[in-house]
Protein backbone atom coordinates (compact mmCIF):
# COMPACT_ATOMS: atom_id res chain seq x y z
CA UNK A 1 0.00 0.00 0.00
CA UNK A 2 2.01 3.13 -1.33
CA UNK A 3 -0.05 5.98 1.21
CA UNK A 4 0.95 3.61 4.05
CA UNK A 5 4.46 4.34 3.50
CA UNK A 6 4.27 8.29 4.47
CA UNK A 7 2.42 7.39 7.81
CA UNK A 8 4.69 8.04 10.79
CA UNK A 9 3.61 6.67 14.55
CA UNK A 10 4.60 4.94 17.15
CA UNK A 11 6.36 1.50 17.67
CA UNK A 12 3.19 -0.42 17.29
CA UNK A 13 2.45 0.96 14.56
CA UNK A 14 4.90 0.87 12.93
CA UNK A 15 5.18 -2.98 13.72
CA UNK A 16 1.95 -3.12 11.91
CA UNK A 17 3.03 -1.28 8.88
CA UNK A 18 5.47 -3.76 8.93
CA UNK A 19 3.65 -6.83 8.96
CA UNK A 20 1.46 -5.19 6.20
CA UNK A 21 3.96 -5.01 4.14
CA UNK A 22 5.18 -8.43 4.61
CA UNK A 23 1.11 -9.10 4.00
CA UNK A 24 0.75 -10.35 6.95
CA UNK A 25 -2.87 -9.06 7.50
CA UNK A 26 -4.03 -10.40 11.28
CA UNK A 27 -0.53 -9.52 12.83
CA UNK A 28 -1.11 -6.13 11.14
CA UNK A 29 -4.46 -5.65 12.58
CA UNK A 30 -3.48 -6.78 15.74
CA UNK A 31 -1.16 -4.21 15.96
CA UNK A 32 -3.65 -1.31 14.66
CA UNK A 33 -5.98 -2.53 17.05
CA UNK A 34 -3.59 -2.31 19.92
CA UNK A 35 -2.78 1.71 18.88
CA UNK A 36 -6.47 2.50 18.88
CA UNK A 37 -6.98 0.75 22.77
CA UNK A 38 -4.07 2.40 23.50
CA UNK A 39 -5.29 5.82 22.22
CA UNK A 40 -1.85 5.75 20.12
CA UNK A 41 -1.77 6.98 16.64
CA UNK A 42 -5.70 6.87 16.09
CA UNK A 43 -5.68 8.38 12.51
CA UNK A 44 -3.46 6.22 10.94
CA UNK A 45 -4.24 3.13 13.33
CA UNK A 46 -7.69 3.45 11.67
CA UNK A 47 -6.94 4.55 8.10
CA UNK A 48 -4.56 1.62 8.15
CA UNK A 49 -6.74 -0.83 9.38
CA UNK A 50 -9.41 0.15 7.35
CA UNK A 51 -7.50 -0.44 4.35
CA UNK A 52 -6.70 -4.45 5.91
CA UNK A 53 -10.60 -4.71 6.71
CA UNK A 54 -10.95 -3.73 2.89
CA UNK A 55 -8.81 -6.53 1.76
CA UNK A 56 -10.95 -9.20 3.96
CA UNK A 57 -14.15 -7.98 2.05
CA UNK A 58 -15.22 -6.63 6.08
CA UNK A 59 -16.76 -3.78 4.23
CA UNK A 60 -18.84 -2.58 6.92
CA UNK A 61 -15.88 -2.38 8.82
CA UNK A 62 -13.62 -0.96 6.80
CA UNK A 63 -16.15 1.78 6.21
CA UNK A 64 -16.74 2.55 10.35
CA UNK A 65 -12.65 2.73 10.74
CA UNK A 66 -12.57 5.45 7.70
CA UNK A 67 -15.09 7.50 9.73
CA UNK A 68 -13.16 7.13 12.70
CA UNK A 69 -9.66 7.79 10.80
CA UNK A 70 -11.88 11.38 9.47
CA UNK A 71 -13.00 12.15 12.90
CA UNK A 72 -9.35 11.94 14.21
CA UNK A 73 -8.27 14.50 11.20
CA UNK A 74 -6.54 12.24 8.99
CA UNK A 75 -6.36 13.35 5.24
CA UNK A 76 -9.59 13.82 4.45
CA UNK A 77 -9.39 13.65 0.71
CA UNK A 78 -7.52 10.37 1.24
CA UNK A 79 -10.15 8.75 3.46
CA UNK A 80 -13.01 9.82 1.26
CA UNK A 81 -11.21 8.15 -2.12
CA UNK A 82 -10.56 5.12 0.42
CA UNK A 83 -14.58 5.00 1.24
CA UNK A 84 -15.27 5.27 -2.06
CA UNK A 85 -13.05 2.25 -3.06
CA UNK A 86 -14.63 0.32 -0.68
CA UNK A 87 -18.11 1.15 -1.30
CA UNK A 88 -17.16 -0.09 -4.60
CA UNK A 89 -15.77 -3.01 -3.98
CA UNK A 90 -18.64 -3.90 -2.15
CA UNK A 91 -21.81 -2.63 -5.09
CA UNK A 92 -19.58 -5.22 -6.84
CA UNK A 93 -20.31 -7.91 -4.48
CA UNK A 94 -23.94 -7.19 -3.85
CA UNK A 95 -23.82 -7.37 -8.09
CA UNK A 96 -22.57 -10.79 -7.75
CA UNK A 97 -24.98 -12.19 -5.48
CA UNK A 98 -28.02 -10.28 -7.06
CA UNK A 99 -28.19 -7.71 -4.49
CA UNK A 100 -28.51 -4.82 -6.91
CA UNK A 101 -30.77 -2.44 -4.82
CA UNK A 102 -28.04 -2.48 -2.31
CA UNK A 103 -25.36 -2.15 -4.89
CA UNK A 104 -27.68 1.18 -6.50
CA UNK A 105 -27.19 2.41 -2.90
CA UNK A 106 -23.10 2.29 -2.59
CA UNK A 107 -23.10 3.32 -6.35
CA UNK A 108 -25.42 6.41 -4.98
CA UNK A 109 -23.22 7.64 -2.23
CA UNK A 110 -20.32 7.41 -4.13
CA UNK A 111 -22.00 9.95 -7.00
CA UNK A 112 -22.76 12.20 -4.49
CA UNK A 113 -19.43 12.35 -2.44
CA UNK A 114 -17.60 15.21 -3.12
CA UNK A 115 -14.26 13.63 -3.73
CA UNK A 116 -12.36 13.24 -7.42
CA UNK A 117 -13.77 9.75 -7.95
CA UNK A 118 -13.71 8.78 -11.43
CA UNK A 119 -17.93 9.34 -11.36
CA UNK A 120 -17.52 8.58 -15.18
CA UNK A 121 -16.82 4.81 -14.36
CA UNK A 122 -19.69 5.07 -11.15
CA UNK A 123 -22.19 6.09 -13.29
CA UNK A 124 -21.20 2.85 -15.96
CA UNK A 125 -21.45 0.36 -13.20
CA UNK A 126 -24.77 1.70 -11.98
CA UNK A 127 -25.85 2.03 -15.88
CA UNK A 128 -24.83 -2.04 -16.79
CA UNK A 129 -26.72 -2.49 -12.81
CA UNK A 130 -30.03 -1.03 -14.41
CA UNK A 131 -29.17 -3.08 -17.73
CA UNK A 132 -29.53 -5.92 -15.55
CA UNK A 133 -32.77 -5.16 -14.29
CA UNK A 134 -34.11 -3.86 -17.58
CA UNK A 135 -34.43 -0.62 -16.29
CA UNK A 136 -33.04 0.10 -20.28
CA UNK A 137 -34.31 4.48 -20.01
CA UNK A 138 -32.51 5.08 -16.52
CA UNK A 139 -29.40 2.91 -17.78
CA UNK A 140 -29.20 4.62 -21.18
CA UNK A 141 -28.99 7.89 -18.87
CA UNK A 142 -26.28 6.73 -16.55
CA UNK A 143 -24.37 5.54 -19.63
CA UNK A 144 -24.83 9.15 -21.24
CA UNK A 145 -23.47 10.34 -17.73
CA UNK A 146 -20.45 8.11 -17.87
CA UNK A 147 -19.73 9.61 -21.34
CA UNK A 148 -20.23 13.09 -19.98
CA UNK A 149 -17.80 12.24 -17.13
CA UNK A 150 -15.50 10.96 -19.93
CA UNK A 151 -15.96 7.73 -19.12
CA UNK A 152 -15.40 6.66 -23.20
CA UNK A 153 -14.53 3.23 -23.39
CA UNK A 154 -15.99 1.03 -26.22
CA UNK A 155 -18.19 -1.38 -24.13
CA UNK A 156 -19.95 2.15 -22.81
CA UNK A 157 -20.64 3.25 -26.06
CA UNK A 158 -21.99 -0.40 -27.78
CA UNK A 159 -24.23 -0.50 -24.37
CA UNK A 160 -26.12 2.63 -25.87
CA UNK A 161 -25.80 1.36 -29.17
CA UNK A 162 -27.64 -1.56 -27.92
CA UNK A 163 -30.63 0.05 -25.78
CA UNK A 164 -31.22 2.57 -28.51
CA UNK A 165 -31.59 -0.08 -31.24
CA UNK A 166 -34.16 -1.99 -28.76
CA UNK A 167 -35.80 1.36 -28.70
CA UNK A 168 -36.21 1.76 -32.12
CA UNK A 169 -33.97 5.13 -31.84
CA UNK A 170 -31.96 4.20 -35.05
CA UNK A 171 -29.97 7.54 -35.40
CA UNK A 172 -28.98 7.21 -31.71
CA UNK A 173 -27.82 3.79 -32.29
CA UNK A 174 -25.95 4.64 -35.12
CA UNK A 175 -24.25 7.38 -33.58
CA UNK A 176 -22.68 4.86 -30.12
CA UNK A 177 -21.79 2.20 -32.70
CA UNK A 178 -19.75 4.61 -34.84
CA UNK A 179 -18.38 5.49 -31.27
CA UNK A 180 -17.68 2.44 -30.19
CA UNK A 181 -15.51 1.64 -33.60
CA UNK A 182 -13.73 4.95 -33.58
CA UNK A 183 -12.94 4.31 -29.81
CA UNK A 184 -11.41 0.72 -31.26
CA UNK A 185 -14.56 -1.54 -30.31
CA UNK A 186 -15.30 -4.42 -32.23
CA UNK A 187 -18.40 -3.85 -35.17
CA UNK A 188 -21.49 -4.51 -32.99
């Protein structure tokens, strides 16, 4: 983890920067876990073992140490993109397991965060979500958003292609398959 390597603390936490960078993720949390019962290095003692919580797909968790690691004033910006990771990672779980009104919902709070998340490639995984549920008007409008957000990558632009045909919008269609070649797609 690159950002872990400009955190400075204490011995114990530095122990557990240590054992996360020899990936050795329960020692590592151990040791976080220890700074934050100590009151030692809270910030980075919960930044860091958000990040850990992250890797174990402990979502939930992950998330409540990145509010903690905000309230204790670590780098804001840094937290929020962290959150925003993790939230999704996680809509990409709840995708896999058919959870998609839960997946909507981390999608949802990541558009609306004010951080520099790519929103672009947000509004393309909620857009192929709605796909799924065949929610085709609301999906061609997140894919037009991902586009705005220049989000411009071929499968984007044969998804519209796609939708628009099904909707009998020929001149639309024509228009995202031409994108989708130009932007070195395959011919839809």
């Amino acid at each position: 983890v690159i950002e872990q390597q400009t955190i400075t603390g204490g011995e114990t936490l530095n122990r557990g920067k240590q054992a996360l960078e020899l990936e050795n993720w329960d020692e590592a949390i151990e040791c976080f876990s220890a700074c934050i019962n100590k009151q030692e290095d809270l910030a980075a003692a919960y930044y860091l073992r958000a990040i850990l919580y992250a890797k174990k797909k402990a979502w939930d968790w992950a998330l409540e140490d990145l509010e903690q690691a905000k309230i204790h004033h670590h780098n804001e910006e840094d937290v929020e993109n962290r959150m925003n990771q993790v939230r999704y990672s996680r809509s990409n779980y709840y995708r896999i397991i058919g959870a998609h009104s839960e997946a909507l919902a981390d999608l949802d709070q990541i558009i609306s965060s004010n951080t520099s998340v790519e929103k672009g490639k947000t509004y393309w995984a909620w857009g192929k979500a709605l796909m799924r549920q065949g929610a085709w008007e609301a999906a061609l409008e997140h894919i037009e958003k991902a586009i705005q957000y220049h989000y411009a990558k071929p499968p984007v632009y044969e998804a519209g292609g796609k939708i628009s045909l099904s909707q009998a919008e020929y001149d639309s269609a024509v228009h995202y398959f031409t994108a989708t070649i130009t932007r070195g797609g395959k011919n839809p």
